[in-house]
C-alpha atoms as a PDB file:
ATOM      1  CA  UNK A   1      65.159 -39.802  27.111  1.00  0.00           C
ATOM      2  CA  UNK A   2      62.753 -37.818  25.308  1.00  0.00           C
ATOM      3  CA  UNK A   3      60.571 -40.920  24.081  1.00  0.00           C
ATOM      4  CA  UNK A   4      57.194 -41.140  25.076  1.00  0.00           C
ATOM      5  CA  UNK A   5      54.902 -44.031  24.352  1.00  0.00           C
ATOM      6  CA  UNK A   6      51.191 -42.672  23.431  1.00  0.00           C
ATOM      7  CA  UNK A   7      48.256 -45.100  23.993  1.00  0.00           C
ATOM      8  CA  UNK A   8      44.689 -44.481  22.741  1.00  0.00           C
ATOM      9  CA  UNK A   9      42.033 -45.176  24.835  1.00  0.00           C
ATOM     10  CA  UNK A  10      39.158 -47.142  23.010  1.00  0.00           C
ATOM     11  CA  UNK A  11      36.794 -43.971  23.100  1.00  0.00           C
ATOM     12  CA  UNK A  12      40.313 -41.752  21.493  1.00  0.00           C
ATOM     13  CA  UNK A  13      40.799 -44.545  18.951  1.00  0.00           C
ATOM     14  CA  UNK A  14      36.517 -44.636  18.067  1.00  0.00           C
ATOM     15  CA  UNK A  15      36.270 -40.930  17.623  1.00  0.00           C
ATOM     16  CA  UNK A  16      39.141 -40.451  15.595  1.00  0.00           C
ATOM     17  CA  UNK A  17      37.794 -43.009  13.137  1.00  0.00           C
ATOM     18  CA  UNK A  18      34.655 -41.311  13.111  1.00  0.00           C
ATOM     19  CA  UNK A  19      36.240 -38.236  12.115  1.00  0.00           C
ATOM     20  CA  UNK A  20      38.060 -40.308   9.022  1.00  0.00           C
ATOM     21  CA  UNK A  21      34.422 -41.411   8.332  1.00  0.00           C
ATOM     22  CA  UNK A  22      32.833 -37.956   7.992  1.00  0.00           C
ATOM     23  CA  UNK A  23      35.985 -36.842   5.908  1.00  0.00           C
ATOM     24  CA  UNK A  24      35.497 -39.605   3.615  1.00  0.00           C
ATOM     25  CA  UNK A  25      31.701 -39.023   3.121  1.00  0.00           C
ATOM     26  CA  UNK A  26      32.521 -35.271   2.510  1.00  0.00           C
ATOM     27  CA  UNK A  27      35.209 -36.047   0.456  1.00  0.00           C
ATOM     28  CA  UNK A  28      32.537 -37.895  -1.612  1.00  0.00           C
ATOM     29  CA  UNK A  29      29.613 -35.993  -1.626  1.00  0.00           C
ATOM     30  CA  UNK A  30      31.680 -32.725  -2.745  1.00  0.00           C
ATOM     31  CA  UNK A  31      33.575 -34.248  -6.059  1.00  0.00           C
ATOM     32  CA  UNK A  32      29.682 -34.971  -6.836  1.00  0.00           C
ATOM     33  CA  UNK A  33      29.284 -31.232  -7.134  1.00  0.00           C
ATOM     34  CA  UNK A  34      31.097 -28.211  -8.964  1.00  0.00           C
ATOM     35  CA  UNK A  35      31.920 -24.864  -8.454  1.00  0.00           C
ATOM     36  CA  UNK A  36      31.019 -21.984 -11.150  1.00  0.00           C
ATOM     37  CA  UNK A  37      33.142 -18.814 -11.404  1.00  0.00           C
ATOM     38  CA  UNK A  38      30.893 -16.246 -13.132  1.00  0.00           C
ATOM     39  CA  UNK A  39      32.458 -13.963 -14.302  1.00  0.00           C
ATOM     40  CA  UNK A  40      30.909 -10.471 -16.197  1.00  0.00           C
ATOM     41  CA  UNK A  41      30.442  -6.922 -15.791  1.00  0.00           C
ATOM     42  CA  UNK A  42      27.691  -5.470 -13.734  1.00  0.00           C
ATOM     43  CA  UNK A  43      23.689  -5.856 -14.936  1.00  0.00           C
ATOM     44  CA  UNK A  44      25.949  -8.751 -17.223  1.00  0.00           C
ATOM     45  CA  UNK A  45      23.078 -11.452 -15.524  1.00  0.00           C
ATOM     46  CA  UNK A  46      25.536 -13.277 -13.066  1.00  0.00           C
ATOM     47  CA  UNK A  47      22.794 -12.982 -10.765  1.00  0.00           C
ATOM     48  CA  UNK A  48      19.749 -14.562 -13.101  1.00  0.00           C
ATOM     49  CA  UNK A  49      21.838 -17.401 -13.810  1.00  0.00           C
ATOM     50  CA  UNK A  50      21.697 -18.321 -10.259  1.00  0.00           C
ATOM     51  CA  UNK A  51      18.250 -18.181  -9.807  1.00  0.00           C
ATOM     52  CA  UNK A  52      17.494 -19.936 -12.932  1.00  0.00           C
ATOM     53  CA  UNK A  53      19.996 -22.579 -11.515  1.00  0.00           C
ATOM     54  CA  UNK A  54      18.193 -22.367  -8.384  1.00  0.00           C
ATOM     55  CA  UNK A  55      14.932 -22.859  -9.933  1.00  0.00           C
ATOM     56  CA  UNK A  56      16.176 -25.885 -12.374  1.00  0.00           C
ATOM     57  CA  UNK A  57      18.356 -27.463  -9.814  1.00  0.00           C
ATOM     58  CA  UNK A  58      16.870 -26.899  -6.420  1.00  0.00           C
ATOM     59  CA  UNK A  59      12.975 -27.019  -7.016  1.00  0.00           C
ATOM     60  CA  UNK A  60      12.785 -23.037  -6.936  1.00  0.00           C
ATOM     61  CA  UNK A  61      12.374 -20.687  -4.377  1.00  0.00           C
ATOM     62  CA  UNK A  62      10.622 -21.201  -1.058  1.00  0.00           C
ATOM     63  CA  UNK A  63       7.883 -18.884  -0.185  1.00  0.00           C
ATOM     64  CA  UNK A  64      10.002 -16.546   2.217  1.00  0.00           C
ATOM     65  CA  UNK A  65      12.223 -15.900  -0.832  1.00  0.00           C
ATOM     66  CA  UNK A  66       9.373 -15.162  -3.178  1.00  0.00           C
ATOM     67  CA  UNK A  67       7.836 -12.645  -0.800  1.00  0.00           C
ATOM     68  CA  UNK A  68      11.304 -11.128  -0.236  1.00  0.00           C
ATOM     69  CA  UNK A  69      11.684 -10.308  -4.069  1.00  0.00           C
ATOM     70  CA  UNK A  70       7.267  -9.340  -4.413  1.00  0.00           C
ATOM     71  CA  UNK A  71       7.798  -5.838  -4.121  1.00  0.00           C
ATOM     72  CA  UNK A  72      10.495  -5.636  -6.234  1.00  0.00           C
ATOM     73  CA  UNK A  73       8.958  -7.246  -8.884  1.00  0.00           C
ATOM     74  CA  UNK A  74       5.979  -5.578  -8.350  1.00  0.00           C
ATOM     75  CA  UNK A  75       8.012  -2.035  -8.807  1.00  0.00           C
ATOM     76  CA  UNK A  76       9.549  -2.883 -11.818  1.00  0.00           C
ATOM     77  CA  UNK A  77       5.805  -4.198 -13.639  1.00  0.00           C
ATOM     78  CA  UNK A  78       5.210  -0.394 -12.674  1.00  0.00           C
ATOM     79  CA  UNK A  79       8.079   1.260 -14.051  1.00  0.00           C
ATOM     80  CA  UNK A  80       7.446  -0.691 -16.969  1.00  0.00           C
ATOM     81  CA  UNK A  81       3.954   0.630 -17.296  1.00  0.00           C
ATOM     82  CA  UNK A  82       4.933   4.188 -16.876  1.00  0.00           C
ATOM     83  CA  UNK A  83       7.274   4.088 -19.237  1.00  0.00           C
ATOM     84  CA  UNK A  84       5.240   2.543 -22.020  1.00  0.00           C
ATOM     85  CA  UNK A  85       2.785   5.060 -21.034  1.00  0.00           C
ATOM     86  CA  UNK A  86       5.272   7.563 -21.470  1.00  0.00           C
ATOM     87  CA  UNK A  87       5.965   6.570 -24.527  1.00  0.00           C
ATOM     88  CA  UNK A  88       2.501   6.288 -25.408  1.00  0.00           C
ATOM     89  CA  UNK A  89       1.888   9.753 -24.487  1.00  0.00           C
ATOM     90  CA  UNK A  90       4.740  11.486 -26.429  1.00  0.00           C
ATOM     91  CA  UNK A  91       4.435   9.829 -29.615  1.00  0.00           C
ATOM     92  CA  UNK A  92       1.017  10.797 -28.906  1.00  0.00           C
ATOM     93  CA  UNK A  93      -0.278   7.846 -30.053  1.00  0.00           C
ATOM     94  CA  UNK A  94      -3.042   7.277 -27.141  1.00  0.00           C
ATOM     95  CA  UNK A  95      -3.240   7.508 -23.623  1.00  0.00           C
ATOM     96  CA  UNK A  96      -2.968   4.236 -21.341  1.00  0.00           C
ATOM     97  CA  UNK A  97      -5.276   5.821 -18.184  1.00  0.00           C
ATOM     98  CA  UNK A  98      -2.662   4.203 -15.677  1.00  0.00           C
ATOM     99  CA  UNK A  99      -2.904   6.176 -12.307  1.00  0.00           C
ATOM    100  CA  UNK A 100      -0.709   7.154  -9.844  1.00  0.00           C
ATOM    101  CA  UNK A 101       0.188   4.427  -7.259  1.00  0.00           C
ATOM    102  CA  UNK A 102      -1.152   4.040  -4.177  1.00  0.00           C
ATOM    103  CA  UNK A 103      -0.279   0.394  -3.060  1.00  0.00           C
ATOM    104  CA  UNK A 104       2.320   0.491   0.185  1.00  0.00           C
ATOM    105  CA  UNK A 105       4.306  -2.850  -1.723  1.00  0.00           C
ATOM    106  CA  UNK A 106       2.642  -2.104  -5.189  1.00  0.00           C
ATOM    107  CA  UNK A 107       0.594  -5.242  -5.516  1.00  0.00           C
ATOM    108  CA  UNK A 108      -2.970  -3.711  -5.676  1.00  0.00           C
ATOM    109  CA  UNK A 109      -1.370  -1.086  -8.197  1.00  0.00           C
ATOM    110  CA  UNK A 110      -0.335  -3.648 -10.385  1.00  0.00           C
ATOM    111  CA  UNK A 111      -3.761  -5.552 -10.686  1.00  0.00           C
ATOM    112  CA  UNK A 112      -5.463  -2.231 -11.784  1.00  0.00           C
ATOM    113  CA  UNK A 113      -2.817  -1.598 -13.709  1.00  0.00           C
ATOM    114  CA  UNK A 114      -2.735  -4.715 -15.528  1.00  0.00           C
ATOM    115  CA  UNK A 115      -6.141  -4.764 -16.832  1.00  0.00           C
ATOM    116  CA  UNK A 116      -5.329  -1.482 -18.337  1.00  0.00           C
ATOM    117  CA  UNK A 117      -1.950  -2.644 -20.384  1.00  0.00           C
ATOM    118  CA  UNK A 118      -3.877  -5.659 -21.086  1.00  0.00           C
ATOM    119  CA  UNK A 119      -6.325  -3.833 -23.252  1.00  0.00           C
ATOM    120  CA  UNK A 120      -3.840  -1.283 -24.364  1.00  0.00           C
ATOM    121  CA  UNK A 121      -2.147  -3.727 -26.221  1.00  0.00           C
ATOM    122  CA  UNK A 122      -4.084  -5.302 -28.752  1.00  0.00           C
ATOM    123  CA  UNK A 123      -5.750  -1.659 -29.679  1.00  0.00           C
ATOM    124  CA  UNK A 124      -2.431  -1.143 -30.943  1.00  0.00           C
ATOM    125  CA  UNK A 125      -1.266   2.117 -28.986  1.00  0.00           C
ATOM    126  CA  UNK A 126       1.754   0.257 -27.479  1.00  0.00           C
ATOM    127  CA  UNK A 127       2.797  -1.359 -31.092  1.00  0.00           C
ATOM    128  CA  UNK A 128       2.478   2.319 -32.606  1.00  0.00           C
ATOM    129  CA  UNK A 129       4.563   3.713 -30.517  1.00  0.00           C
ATOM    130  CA  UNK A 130       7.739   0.963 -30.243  1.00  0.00           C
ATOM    131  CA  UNK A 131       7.222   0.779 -34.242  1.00  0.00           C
END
């Protein structure tokens, strides 16, 4: 009473040992890799040292993730170029000539932009005023 015999049918018995199979391979394949607790306070760079991992490790970023981060670049190379024109201005060591943006996602901004910080810099104005 109570004892039951339990046979496996051939197709039971061949996809149970393809399960073992898989578990084995992914058994394998993981102990290949490592897992990374970063650990830091906020703006510490937890987040650069993934991408920089990314871009060692994985070939980089594909071309939907580049355009997803343009803009944002693209903002900060402005903020950066107001504020050294800011700078510029109240040291009062020069003006830069940057003009307000009008670029929806910044990129035309930053090509006129650019020309003017590139010439900015070797006159000196920018080295005056971080000196």
């Amino acid at each position: 009473m109570g004892q039951s015999s339990f046979k496996e049918t051939r197709s039971e018995r061949a996809r149970s040992d393809a399960i073992d199979r898989q578990i084995q391979s992914d058994s394998k394949r993981y102990k290949k890799g490592c897992k990374i607790l970063l650990l830091g306070s906020g703006e510490s760079g937890k987040s650069t040292i993934m991408k920089q991992m990314k871009i060692i490790q994985q070939g980089g970023f594909e071309e939907r993730e580049r355009g997803d981060h343009r803009t944002t670049v693209y903002k900060n190379v402005l903020d950066s170029a107001g504020t050294l024109a800011g700078v510029v201005r109240r040291v009062g060591v020069g003006r830069l000539g940057l003009v307000g943006r009008q670029g929806r996602d910044g990129e035309e901004d930053v090509g006129k932009h650019a020309a003017v910080m590139l010439r900015a810099f070797p006159r000196g104005g920018i080295r005056r005023a971080n000196a």
